[in-house]
C-alpha atoms as a PDB file:
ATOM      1  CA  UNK A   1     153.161  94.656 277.389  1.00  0.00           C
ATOM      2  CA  UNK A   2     152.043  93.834 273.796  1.00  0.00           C
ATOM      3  CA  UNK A   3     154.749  91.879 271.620  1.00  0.00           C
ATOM      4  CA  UNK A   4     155.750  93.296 268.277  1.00  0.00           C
ATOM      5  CA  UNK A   5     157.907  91.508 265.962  1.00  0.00           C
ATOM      6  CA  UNK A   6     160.814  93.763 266.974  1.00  0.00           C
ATOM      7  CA  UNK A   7     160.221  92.540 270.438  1.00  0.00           C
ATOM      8  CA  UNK A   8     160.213  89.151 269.014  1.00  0.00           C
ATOM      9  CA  UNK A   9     163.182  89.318 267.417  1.00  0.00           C
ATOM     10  CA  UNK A  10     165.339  91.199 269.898  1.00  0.00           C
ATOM     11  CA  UNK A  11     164.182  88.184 272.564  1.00  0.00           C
ATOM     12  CA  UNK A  12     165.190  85.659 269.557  1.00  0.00           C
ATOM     13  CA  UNK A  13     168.318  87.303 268.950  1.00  0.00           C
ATOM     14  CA  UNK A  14     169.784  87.615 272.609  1.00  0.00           C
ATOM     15  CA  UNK A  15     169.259  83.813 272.690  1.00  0.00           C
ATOM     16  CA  UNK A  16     170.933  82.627 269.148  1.00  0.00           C
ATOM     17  CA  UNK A  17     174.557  83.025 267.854  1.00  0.00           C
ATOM     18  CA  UNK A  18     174.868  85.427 264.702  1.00  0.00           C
ATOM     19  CA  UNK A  19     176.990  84.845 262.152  1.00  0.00           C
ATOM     20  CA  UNK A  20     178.425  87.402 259.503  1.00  0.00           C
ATOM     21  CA  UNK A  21     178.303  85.721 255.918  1.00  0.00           C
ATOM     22  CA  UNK A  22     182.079  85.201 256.496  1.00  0.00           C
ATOM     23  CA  UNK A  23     181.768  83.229 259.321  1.00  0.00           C
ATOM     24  CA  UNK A  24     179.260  80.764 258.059  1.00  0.00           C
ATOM     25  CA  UNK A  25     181.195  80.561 254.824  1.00  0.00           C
ATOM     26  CA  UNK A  26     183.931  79.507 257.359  1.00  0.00           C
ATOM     27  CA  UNK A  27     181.504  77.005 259.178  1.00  0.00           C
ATOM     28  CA  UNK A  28     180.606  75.403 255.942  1.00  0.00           C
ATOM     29  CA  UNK A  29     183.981  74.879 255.215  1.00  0.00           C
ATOM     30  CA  UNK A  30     184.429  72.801 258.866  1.00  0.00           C
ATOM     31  CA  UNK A  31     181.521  71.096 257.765  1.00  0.00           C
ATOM     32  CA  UNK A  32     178.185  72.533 259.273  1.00  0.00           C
ATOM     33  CA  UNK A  33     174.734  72.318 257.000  1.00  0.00           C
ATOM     34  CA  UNK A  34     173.566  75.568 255.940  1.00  0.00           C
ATOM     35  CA  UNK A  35     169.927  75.516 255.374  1.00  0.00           C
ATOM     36  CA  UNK A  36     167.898  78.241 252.727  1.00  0.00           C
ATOM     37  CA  UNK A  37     164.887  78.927 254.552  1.00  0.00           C
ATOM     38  CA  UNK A  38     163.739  81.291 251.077  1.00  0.00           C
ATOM     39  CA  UNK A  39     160.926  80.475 248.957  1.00  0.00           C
ATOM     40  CA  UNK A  40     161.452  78.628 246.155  1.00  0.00           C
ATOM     41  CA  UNK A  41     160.615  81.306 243.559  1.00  0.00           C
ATOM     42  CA  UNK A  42     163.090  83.608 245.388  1.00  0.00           C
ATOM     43  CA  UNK A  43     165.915  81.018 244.957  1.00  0.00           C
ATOM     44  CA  UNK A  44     164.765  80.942 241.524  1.00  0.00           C
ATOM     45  CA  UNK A  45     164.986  84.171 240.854  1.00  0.00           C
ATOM     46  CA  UNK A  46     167.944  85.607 243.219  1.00  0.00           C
ATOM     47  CA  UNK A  47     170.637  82.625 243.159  1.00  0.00           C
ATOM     48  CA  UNK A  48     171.622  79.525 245.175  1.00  0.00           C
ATOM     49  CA  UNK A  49     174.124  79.188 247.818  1.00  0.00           C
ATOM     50  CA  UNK A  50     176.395  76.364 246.395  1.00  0.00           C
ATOM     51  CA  UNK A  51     175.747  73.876 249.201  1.00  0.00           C
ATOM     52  CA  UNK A  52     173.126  75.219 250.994  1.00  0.00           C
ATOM     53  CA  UNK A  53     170.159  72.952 251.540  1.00  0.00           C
ATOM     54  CA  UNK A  54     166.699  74.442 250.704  1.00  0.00           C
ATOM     55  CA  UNK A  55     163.717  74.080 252.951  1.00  0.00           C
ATOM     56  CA  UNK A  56     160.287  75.460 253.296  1.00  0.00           C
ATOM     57  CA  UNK A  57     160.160  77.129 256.218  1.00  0.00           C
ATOM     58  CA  UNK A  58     156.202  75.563 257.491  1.00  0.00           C
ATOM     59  CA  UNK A  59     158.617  72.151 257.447  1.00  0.00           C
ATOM     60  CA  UNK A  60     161.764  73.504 258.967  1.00  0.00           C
ATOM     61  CA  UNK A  61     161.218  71.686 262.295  1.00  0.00           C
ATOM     62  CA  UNK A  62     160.790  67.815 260.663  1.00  0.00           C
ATOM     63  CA  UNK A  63     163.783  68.456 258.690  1.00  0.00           C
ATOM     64  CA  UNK A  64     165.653  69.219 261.349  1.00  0.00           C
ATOM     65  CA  UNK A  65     164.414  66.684 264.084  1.00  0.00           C
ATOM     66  CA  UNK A  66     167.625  64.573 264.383  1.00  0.00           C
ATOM     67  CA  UNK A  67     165.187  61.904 266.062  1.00  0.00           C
ATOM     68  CA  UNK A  68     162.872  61.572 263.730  1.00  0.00           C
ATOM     69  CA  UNK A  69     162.746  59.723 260.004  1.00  0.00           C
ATOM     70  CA  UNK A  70     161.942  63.003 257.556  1.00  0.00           C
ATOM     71  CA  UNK A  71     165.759  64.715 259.208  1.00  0.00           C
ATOM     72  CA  UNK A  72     167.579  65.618 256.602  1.00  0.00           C
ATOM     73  CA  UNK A  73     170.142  63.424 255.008  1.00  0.00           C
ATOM     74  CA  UNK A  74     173.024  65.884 256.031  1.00  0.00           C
ATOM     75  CA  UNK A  75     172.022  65.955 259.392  1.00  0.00           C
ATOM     76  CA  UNK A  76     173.611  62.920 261.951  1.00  0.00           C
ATOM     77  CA  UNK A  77     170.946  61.383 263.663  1.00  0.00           C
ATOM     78  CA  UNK A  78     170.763  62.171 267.319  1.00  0.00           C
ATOM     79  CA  UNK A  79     173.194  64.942 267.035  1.00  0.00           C
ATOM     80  CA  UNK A  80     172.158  67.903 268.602  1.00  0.00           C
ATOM     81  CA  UNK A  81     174.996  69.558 268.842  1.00  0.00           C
ATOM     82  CA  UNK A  82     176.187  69.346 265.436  1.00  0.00           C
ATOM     83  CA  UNK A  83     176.678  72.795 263.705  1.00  0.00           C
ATOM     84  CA  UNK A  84     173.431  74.549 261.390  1.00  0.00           C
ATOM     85  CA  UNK A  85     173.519  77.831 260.008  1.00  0.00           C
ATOM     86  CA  UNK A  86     169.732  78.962 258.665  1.00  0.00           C
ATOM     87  CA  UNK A  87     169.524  81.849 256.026  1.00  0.00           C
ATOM     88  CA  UNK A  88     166.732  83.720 254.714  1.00  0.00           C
ATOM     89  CA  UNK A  89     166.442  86.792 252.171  1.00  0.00           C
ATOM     90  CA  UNK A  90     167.628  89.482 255.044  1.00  0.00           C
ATOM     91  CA  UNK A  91     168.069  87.879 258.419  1.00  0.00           C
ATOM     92  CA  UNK A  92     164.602  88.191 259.789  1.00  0.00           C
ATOM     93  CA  UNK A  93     163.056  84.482 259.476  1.00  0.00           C
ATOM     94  CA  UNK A  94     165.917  82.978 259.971  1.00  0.00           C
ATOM     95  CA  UNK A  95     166.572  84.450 263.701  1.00  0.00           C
ATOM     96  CA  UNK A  96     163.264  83.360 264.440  1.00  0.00           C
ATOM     97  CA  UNK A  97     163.395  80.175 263.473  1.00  0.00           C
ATOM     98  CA  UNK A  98     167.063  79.500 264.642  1.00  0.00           C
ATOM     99  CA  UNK A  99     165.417  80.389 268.119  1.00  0.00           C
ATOM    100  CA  UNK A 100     162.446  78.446 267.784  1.00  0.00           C
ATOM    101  CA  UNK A 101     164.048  74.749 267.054  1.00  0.00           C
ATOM    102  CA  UNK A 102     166.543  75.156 269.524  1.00  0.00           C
ATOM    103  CA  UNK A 103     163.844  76.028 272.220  1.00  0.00           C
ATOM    104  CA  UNK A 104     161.966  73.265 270.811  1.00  0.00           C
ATOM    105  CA  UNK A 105     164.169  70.304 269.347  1.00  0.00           C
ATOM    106  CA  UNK A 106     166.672  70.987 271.812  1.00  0.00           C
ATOM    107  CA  UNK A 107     169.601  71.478 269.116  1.00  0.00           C
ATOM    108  CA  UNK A 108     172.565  73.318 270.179  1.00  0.00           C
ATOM    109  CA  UNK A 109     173.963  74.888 267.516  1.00  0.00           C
ATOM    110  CA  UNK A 110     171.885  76.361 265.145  1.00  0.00           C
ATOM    111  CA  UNK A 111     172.919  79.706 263.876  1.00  0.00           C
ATOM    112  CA  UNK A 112     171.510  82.009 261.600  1.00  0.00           C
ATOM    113  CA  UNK A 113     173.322  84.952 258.870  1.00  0.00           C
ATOM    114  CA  UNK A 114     173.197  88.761 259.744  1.00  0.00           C
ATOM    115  CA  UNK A 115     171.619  90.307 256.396  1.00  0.00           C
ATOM    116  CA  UNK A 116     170.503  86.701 255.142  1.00  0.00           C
ATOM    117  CA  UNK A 117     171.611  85.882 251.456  1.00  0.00           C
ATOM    118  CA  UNK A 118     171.042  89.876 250.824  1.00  0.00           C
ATOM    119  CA  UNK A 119     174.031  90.039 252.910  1.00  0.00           C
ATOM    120  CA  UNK A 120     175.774  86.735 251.467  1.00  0.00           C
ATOM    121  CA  UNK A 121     175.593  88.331 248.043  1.00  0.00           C
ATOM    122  CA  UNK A 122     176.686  91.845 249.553  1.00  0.00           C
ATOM    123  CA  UNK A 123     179.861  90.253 251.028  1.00  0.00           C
ATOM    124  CA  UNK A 124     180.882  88.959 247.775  1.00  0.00           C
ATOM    125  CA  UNK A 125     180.250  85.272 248.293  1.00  0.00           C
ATOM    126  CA  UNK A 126     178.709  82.771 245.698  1.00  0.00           C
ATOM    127  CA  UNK A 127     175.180  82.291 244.520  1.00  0.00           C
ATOM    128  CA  UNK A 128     174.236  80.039 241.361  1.00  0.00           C
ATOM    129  CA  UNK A 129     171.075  81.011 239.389  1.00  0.00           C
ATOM    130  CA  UNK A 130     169.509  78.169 237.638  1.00  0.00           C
ATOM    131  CA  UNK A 131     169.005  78.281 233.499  1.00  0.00           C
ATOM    132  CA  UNK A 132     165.984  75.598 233.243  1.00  0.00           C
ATOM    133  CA  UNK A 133     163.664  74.589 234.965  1.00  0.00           C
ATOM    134  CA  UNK A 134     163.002  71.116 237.124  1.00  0.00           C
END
């Protein structure tokens, strides 16, 4: 049988936890890293997530190697069961990539938002849109 991306994401799904924009609101509140997998010129463009950590998704698995010395600073080293939610525009890269570091880092916890920041923004919760540039 040929994979399809639907395949692909129904197998990444069935192996990741969901959460609604509520509940990672909730999980950032208890203290979990959300990470912003969007491009940079949609960030730009749509809004921020106040707290929300922005990475490029081609660099996703250094940042989030708790072993290794490019993890990100809000990540404990050698924790791998410490809580991260991943976002994207609608919930598609992110359930991918949730799947793929905990196959492959071995993290525990790594979640990802049903409808992405589409759906954060739908639900009523917070985005920032920057004025000037860096």
């Amino acid at each position: 049988m040929t994979a399809t991306i639907e395949r692909l994401l129904d197998n990444a799904r069935a192996h990741i936890t969901r959460y609604t924009p509520q509940e990672a609101a909730d999980a950032m509140r208890r203290g979990a890293v959300l990470v912003d997998l969007r491009p940079t010129e949609f960030r730009w463009r749509n809004g921020e997530i106040p707290g929300a950590v922005a990475v490029s998704r081609h660099v996703l698995e250094w940042r989030l190697d708790v072993t290794g010395p490019w993890r990100l600073k809000e990540l404990r080293p050698d924790d791998l069961d410490q809580e991260i939610i991943l976002i994207c525009n609608e919930g598609y890269t992110s359930s991918l990539a949730a799947h793929q570091v905990t196959e492959e880092l071995g993290l525990t916890r790594v979640r990802d938002v049903v409808g992405g920041f589409a759906g954060w923004r739908s639900a009523g919760f917070p985005s920032v849109t920057r004025l000037t540039g860096d």
